[in-house]
PDB file of N, CA and C in Angstrom:
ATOM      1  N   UNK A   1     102.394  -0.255 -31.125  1.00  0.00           N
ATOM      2  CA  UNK A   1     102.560  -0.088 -29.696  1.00  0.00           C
ATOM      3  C   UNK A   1     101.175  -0.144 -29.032  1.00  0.00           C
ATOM      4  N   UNK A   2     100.927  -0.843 -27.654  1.00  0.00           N
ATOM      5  CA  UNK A   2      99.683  -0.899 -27.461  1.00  0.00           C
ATOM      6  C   UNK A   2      99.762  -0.033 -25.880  1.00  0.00           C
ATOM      7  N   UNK A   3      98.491   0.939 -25.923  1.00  0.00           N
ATOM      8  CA  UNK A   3      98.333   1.830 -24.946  1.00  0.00           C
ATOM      9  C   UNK A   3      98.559   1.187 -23.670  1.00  0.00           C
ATOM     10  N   UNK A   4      98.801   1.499 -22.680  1.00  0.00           N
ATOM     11  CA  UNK A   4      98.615   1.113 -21.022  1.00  0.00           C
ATOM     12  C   UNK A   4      97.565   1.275 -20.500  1.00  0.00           C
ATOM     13  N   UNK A   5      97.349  -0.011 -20.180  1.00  0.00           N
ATOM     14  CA  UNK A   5      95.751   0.155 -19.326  1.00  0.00           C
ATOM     15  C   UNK A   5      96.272   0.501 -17.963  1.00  0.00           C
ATOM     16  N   UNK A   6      95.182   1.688 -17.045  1.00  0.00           N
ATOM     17  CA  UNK A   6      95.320   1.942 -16.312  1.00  0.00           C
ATOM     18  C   UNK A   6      95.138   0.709 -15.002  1.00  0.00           C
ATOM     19  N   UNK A   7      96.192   0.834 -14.370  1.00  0.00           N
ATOM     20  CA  UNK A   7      96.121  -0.075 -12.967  1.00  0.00           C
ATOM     21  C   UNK A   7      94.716  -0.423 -12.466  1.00  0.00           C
ATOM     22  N   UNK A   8      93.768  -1.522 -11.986  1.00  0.00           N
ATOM     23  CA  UNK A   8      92.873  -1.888 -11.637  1.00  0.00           C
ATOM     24  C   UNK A   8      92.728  -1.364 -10.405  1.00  0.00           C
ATOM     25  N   UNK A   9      91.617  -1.443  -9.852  1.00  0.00           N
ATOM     26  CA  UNK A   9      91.152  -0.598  -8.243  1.00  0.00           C
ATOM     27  C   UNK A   9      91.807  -1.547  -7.598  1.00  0.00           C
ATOM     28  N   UNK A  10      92.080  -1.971  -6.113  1.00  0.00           N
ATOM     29  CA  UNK A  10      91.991  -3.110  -5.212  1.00  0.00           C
ATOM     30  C   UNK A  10      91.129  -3.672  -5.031  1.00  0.00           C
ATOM     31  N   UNK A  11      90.797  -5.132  -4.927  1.00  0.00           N
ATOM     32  CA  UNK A  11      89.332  -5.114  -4.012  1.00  0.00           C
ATOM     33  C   UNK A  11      89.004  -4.718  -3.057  1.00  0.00           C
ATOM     34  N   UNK A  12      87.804  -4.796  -2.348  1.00  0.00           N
ATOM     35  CA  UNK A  12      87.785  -3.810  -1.188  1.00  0.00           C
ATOM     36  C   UNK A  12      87.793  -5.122  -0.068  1.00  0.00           C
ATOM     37  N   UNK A  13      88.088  -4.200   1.019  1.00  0.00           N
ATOM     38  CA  UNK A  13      89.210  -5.098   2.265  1.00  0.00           C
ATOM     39  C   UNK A  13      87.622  -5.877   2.808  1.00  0.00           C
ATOM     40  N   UNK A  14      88.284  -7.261   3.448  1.00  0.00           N
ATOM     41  CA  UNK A  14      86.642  -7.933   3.362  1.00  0.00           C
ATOM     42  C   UNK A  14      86.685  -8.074   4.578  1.00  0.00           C
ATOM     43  N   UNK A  15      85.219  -8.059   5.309  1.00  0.00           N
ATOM     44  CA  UNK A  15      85.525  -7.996   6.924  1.00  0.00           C
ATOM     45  C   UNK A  15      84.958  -9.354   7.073  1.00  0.00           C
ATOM     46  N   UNK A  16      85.985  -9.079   8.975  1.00  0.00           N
ATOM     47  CA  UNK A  16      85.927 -10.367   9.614  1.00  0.00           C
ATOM     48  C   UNK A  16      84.773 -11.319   9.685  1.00  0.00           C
ATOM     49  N   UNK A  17      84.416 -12.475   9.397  1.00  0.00           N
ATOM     50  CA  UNK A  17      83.207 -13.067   9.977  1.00  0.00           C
ATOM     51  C   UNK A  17      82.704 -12.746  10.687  1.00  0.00           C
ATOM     52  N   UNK A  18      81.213 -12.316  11.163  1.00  0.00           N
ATOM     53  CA  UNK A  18      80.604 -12.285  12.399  1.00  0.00           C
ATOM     54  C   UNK A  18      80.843 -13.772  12.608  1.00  0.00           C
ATOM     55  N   UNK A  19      80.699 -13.037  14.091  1.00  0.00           N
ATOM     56  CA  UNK A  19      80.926 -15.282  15.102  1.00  0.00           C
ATOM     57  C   UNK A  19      79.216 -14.660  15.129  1.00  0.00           C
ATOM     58  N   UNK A  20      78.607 -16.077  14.713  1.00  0.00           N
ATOM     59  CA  UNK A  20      77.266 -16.804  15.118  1.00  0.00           C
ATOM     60  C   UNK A  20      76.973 -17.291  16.131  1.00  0.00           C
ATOM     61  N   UNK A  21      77.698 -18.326  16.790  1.00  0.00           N
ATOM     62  CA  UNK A  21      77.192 -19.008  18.323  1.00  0.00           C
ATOM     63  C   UNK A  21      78.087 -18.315  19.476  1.00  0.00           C
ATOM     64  N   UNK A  22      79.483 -17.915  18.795  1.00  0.00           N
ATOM     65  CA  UNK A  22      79.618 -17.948  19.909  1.00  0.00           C
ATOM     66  C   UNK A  22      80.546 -16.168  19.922  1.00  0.00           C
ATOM     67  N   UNK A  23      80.059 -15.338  21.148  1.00  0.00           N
ATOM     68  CA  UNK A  23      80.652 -14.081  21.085  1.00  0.00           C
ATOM     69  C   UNK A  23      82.007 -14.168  21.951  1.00  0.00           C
ATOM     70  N   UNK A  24      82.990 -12.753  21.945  1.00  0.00           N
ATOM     71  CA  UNK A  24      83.964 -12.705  22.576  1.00  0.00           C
ATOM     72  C   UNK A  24      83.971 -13.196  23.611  1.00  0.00           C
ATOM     73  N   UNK A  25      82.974 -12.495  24.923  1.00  0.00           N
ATOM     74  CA  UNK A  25      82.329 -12.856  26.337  1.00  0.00           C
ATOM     75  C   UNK A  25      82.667 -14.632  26.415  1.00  0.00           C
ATOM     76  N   UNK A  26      81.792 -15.050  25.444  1.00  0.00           N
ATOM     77  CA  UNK A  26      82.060 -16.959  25.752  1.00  0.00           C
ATOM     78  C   UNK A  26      83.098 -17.827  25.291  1.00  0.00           C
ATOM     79  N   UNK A  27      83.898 -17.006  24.385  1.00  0.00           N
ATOM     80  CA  UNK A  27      85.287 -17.529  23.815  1.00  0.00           C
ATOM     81  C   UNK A  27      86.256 -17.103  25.116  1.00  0.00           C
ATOM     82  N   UNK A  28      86.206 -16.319  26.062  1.00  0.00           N
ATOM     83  CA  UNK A  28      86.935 -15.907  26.776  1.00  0.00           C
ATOM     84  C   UNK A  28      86.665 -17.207  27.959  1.00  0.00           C
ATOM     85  N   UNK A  29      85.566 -17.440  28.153  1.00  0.00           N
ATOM     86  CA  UNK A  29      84.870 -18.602  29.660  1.00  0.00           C
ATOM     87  C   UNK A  29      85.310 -19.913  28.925  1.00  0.00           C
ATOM     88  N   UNK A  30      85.011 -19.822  27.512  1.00  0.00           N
ATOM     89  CA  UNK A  30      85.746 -21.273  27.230  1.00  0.00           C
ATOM     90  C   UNK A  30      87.304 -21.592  27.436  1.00  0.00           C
ATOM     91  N   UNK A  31      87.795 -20.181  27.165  1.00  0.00           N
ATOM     92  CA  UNK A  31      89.482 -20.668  27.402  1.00  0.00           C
ATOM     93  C   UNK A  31      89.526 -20.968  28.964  1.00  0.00           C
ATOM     94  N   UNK A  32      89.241 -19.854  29.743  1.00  0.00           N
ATOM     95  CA  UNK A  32      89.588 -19.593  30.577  1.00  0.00           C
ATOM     96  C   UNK A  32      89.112 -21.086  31.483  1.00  0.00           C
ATOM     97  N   UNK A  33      87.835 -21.503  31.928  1.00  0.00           N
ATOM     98  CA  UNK A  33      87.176 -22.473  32.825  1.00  0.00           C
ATOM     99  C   UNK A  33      87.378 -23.834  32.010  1.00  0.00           C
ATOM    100  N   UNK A  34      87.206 -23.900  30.520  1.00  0.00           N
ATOM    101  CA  UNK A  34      87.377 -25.343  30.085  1.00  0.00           C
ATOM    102  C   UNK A  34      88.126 -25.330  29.128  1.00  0.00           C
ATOM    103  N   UNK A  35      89.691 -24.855  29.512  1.00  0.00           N
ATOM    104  CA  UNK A  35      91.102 -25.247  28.369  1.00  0.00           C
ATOM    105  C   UNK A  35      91.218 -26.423  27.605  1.00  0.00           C
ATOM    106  N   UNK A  36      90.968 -26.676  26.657  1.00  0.00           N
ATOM    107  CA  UNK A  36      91.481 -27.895  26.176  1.00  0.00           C
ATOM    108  C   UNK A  36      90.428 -28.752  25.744  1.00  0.00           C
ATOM    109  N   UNK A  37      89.602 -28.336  26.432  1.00  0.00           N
ATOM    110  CA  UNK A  37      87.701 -29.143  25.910  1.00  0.00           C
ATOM    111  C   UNK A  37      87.242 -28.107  24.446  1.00  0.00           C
ATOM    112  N   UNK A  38      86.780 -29.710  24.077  1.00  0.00           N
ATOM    113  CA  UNK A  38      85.997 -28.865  22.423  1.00  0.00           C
ATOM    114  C   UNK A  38      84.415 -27.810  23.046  1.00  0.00           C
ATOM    115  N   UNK A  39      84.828 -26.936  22.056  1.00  0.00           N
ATOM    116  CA  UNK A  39      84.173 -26.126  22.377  1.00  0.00           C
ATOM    117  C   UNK A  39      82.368 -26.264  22.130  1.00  0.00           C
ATOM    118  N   UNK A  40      82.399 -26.825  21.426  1.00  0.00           N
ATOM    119  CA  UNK A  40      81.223 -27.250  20.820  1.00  0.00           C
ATOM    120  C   UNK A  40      80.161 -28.085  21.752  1.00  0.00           C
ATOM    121  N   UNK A  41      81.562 -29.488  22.368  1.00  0.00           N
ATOM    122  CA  UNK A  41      80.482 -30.154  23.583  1.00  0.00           C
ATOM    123  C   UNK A  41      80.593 -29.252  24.622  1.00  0.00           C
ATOM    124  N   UNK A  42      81.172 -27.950  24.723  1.00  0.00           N
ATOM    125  CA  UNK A  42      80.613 -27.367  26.127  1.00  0.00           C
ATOM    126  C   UNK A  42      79.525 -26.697  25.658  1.00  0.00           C
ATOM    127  N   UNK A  43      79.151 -26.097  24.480  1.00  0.00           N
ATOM    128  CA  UNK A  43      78.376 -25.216  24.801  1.00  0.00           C
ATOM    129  C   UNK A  43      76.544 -26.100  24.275  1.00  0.00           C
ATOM    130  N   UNK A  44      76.764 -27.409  23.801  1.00  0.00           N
ATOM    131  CA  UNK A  44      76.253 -28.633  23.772  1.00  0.00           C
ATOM    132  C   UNK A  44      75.599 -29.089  25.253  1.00  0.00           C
ATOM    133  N   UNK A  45      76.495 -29.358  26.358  1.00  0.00           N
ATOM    134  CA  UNK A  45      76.058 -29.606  27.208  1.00  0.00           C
ATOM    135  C   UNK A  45      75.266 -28.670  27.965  1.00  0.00           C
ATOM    136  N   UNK A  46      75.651 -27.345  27.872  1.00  0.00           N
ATOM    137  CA  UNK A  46      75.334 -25.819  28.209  1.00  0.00           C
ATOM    138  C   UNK A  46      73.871 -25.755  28.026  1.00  0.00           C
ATOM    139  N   UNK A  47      73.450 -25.955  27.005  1.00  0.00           N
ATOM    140  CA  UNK A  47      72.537 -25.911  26.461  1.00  0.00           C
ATOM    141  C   UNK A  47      71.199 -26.774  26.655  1.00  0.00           C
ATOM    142  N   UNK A  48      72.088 -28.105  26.708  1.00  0.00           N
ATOM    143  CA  UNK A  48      71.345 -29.334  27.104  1.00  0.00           C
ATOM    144  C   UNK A  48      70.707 -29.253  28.693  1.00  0.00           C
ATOM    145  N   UNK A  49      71.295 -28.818  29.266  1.00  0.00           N
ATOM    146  CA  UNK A  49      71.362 -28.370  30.800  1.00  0.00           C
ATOM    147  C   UNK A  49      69.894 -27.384  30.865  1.00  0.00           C
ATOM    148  N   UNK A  50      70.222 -25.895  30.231  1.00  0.00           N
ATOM    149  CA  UNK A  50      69.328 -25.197  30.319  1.00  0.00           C
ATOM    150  C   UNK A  50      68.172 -25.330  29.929  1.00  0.00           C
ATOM    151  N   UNK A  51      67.639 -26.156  28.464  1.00  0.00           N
ATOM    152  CA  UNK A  51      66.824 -26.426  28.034  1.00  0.00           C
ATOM    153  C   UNK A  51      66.135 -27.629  29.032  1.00  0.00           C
ATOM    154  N   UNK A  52      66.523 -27.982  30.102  1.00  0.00           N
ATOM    155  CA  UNK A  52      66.069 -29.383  30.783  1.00  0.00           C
ATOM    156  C   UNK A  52      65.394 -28.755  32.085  1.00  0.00           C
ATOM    157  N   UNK A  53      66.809 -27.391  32.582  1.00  0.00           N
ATOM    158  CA  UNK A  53      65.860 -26.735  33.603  1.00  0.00           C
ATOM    159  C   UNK A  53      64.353 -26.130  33.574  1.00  0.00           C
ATOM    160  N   UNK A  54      64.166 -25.654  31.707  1.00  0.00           N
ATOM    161  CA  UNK A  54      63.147 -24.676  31.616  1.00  0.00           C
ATOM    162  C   UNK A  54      62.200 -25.889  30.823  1.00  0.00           C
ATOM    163  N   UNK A  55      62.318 -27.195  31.177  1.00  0.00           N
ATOM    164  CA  UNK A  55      61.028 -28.159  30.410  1.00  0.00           C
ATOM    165  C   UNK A  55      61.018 -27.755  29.071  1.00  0.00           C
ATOM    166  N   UNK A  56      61.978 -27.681  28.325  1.00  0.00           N
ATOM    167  CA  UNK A  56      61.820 -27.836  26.931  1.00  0.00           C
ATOM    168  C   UNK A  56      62.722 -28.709  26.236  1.00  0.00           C
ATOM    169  N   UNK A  57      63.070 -29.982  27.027  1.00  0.00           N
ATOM    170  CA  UNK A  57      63.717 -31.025  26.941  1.00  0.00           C
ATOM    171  C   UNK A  57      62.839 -32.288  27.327  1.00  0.00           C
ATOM    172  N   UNK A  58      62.319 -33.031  26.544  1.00  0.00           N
ATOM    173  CA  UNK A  58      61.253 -34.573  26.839  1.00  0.00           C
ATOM    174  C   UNK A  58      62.296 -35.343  27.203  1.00  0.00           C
ATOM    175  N   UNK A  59      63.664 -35.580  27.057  1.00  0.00           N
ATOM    176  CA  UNK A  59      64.324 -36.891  27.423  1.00  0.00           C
ATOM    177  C   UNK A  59      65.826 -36.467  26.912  1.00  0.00           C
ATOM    178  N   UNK A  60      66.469 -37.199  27.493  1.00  0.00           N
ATOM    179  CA  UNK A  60      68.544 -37.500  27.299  1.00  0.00           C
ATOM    180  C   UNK A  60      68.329 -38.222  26.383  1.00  0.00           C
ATOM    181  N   UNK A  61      69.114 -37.779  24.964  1.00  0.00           N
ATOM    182  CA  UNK A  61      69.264 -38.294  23.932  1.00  0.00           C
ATOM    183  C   UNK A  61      70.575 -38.809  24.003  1.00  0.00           C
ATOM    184  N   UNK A  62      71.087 -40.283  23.527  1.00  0.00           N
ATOM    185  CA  UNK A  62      72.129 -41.049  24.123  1.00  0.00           C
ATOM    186  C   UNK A  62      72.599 -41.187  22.534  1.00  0.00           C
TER     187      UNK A  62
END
């Protein structure tokens, strides 16, 4: 007869991804102002925009 191994632990519960680019605050302005647009070219253009106001943009990359 072979003994019973005792039941294994669970693993432990794994948490959510941190979001990297983008927080709750801007997942909310993306649904809300640009439904249906990838999210990526808004925050692409977003970016492109700001970096042009503050001269750390040499040229429109096509």
């Amino acid at each position: 007869m072979t003994a019973r191994r005792p039941a294994e632990p669970a693993p432990p519960a794994r948490r959510p991804q941190a979001r990297k680019y983008v927080n709750v605050a801007a997942a909310e302005l993306l649904a809300r102002c640009f439904p249906g647009m990838v999210p990526a070219r808004v925050i692409e253009e977003a970016l492109r925009e700001k970096a042009a106001r503050e001269g750390r943009l040499p040229g429109r990359r096509t």
